[in-house]
Protein backbone atom coordinates (compact mmCIF):
# COMPACT_ATOMS: atom_id res chain seq x y z
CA UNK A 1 53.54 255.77 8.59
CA UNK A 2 53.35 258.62 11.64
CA UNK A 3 50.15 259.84 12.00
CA UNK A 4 52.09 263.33 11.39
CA UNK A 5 52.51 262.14 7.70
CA UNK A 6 48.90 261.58 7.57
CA UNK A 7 47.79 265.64 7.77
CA UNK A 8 47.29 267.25 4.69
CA UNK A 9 48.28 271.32 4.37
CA UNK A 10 45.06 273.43 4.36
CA UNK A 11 44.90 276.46 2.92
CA UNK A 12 42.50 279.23 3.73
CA UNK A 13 42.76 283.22 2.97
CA UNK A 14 41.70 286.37 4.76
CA UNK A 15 41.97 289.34 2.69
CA UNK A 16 41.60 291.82 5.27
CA UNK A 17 43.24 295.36 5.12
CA UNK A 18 42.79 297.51 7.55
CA UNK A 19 45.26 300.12 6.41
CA UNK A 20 44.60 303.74 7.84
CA UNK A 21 47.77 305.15 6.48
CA UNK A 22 47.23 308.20 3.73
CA UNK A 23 48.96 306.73 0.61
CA UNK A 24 47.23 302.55 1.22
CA UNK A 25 44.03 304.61 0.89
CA UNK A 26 44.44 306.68 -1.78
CA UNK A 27 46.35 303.21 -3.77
CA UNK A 28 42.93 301.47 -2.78
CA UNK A 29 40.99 304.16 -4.07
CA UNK A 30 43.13 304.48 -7.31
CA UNK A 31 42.53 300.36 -7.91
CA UNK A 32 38.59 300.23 -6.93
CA UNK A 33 36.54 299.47 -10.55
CA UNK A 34 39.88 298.35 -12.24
CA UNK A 35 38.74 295.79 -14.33
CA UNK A 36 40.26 292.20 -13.87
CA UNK A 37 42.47 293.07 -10.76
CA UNK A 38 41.67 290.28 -8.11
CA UNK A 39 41.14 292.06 -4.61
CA UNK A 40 42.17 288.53 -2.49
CA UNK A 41 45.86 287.48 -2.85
CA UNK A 42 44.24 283.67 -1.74
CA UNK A 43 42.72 283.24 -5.76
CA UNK A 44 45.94 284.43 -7.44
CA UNK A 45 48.42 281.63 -5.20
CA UNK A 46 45.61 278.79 -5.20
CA UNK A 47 45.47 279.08 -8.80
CA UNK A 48 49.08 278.23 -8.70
CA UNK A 49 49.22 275.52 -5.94
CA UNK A 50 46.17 273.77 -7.97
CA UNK A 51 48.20 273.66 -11.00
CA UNK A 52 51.65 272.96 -9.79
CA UNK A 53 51.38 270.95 -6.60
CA UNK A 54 50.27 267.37 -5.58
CA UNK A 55 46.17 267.44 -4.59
CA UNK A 56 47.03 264.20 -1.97
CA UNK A 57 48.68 266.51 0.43
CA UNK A 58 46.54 269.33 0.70
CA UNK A 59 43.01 270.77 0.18
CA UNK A 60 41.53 273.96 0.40
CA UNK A 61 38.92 276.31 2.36
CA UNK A 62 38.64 279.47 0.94
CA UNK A 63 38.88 283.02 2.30
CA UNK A 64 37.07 284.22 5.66
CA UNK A 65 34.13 286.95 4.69
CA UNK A 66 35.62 290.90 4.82
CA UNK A 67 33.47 293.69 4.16
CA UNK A 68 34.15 294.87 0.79
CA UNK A 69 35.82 297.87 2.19
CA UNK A 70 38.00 296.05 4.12
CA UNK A 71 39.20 294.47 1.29
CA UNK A 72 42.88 295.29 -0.85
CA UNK A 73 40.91 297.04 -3.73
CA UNK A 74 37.19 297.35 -2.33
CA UNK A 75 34.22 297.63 -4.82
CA UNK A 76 33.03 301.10 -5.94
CA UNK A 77 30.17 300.62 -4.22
CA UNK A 78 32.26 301.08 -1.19
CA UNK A 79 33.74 304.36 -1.97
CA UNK A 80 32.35 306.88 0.70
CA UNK A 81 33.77 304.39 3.44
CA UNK A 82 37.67 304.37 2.03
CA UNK A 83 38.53 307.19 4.16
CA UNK A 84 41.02 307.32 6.75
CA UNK A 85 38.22 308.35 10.08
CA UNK A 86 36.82 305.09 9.03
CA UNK A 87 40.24 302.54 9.21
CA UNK A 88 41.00 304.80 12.61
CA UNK A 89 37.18 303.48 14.23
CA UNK A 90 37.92 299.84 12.65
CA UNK A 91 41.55 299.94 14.56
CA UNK A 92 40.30 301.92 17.60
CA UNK A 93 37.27 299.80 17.97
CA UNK A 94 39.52 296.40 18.08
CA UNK A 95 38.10 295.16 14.51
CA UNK A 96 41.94 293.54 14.15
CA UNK A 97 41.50 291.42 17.19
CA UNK A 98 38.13 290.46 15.99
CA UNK A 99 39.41 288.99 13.02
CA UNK A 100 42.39 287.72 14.73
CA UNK A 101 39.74 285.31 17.10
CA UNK A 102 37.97 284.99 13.52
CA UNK A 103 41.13 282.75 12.23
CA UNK A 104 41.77 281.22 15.41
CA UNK A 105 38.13 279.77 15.63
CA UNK A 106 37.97 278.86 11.80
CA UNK A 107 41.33 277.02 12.47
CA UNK A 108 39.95 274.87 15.09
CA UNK A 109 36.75 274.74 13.45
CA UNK A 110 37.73 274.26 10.14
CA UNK A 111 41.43 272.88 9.78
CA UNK A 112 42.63 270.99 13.40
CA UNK A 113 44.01 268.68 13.23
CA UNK A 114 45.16 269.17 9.45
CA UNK A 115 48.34 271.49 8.81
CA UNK A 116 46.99 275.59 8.45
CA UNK A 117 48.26 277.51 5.62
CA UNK A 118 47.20 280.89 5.88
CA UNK A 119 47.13 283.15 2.76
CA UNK A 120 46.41 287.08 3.55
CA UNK A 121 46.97 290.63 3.37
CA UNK A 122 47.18 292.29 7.28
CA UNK A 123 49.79 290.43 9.72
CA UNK A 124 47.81 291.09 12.78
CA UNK A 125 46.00 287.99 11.42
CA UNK A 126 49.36 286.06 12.41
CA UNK A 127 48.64 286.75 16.01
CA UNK A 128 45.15 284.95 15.69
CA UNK A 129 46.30 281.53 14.52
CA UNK A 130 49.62 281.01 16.51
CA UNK A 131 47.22 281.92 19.56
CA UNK A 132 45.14 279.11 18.92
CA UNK A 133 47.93 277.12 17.34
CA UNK A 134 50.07 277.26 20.52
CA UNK A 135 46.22 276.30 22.48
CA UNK A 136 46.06 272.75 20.39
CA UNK A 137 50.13 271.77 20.30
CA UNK A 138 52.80 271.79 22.79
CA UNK A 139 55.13 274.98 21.72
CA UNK A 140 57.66 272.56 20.92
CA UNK A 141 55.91 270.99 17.94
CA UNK A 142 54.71 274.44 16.51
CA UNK A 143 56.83 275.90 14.03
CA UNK A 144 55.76 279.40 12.12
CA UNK A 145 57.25 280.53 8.52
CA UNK A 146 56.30 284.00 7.47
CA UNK A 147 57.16 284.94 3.88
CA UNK A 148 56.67 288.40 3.99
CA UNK A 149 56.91 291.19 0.93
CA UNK A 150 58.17 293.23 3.67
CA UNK A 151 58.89 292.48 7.36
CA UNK A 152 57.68 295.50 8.62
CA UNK A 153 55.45 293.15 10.98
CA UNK A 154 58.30 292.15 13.66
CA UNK A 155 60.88 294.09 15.14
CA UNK A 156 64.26 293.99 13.66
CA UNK A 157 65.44 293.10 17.29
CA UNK A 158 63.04 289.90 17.24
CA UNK A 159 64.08 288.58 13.83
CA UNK A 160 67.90 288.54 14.79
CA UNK A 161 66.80 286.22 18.36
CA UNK A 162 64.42 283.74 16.25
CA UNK A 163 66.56 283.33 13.62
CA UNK A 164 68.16 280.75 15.57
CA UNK A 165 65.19 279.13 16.70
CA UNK A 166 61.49 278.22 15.18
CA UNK A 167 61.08 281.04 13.51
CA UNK A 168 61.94 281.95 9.73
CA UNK A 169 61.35 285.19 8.17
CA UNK A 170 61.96 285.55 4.32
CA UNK A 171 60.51 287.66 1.88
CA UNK A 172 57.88 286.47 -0.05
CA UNK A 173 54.15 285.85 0.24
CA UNK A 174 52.45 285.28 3.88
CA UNK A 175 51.75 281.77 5.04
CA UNK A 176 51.55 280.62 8.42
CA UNK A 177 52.20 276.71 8.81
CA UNK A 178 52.64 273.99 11.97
């Protein structure tokens, strides 16, 4: 057996959602105190993988910490900060590259040498673990899937050139995976 064979697929979550546009806003603050709606997209596809695929080739890690209003569908408690001068300071003041370098450190800290699945909400994250993925493996033994609800995330121009190489795009969920 390669020692390839031996990794195991870990999956971890960031449910980060830094959306400043108008209508995400008003959507999150339509959904905060809705009873029962689960504000980490991680919970609702682990719940799955636990019950329909095999535990030997993967394990688990859980979601990185995001401020509450940060989150899909923040807690009421969070109300007075869902407003769009507050997403415009997080995005001005580089808060996506911060948590960008926050999944690139948990995957070396937490996952390397193991196979990183990443489950979450804002594709900025994306940038953050194929940096530090291409920093542990030779760019020929990386390859990235992105399944996307919408690939708003990369050019149109960009999908057409990758299609051919490492790169699929499909429309889905979000996972990033060497």
């Amino acid at each position: 057996m390669d020692k390839d064979s031996d990794k195991k697929i870990v999956f971890f979550g960031c449910p980060l959602d830094g959306d400043e546009r108008h209508e995400s806003i008003q959507g999150k603050l339509s959904l905060m105190g809705t009873p029962g709606v689960v504000d980490d997209p991680y919970e609702g596809i682990m719940k799955i993988i636990r019950q329909e695929v095999n535990p030997e080739i993967w394990s688990e890690k859980g979601s990185l910490d995001v401020p509450g209003w940060l989150r899909p569908i923040p807690p009421l408690a969070n109300e007075e900060k869902i407003r769009t001068e507050t997403f415009v300071d997080f995005v001005d003041h580089g808060g996506f590259e911060t948590y960008a370098q926050q999944v690139g450190d948990f995957i070396t800290t937490n996952i390397f040498p193991n196979i990183p699945c990443m489950l979450a909400v804002d594709h900025s994250l994306t940038g953050g673990a194929f940096k530090k993925l291409i920093e542990l493996y030779r760019p020929e033994d990386i390859a990235l899937i992105v399944l996307d609800s919408h690939t708003d995330a990369i050019p149109t121009v960009m999908i057409r050139s990758c299609m051919v190489g490492r790169i699929l795009i499909m429309q889905a969920l979000f996972f990033i995976i060497c």
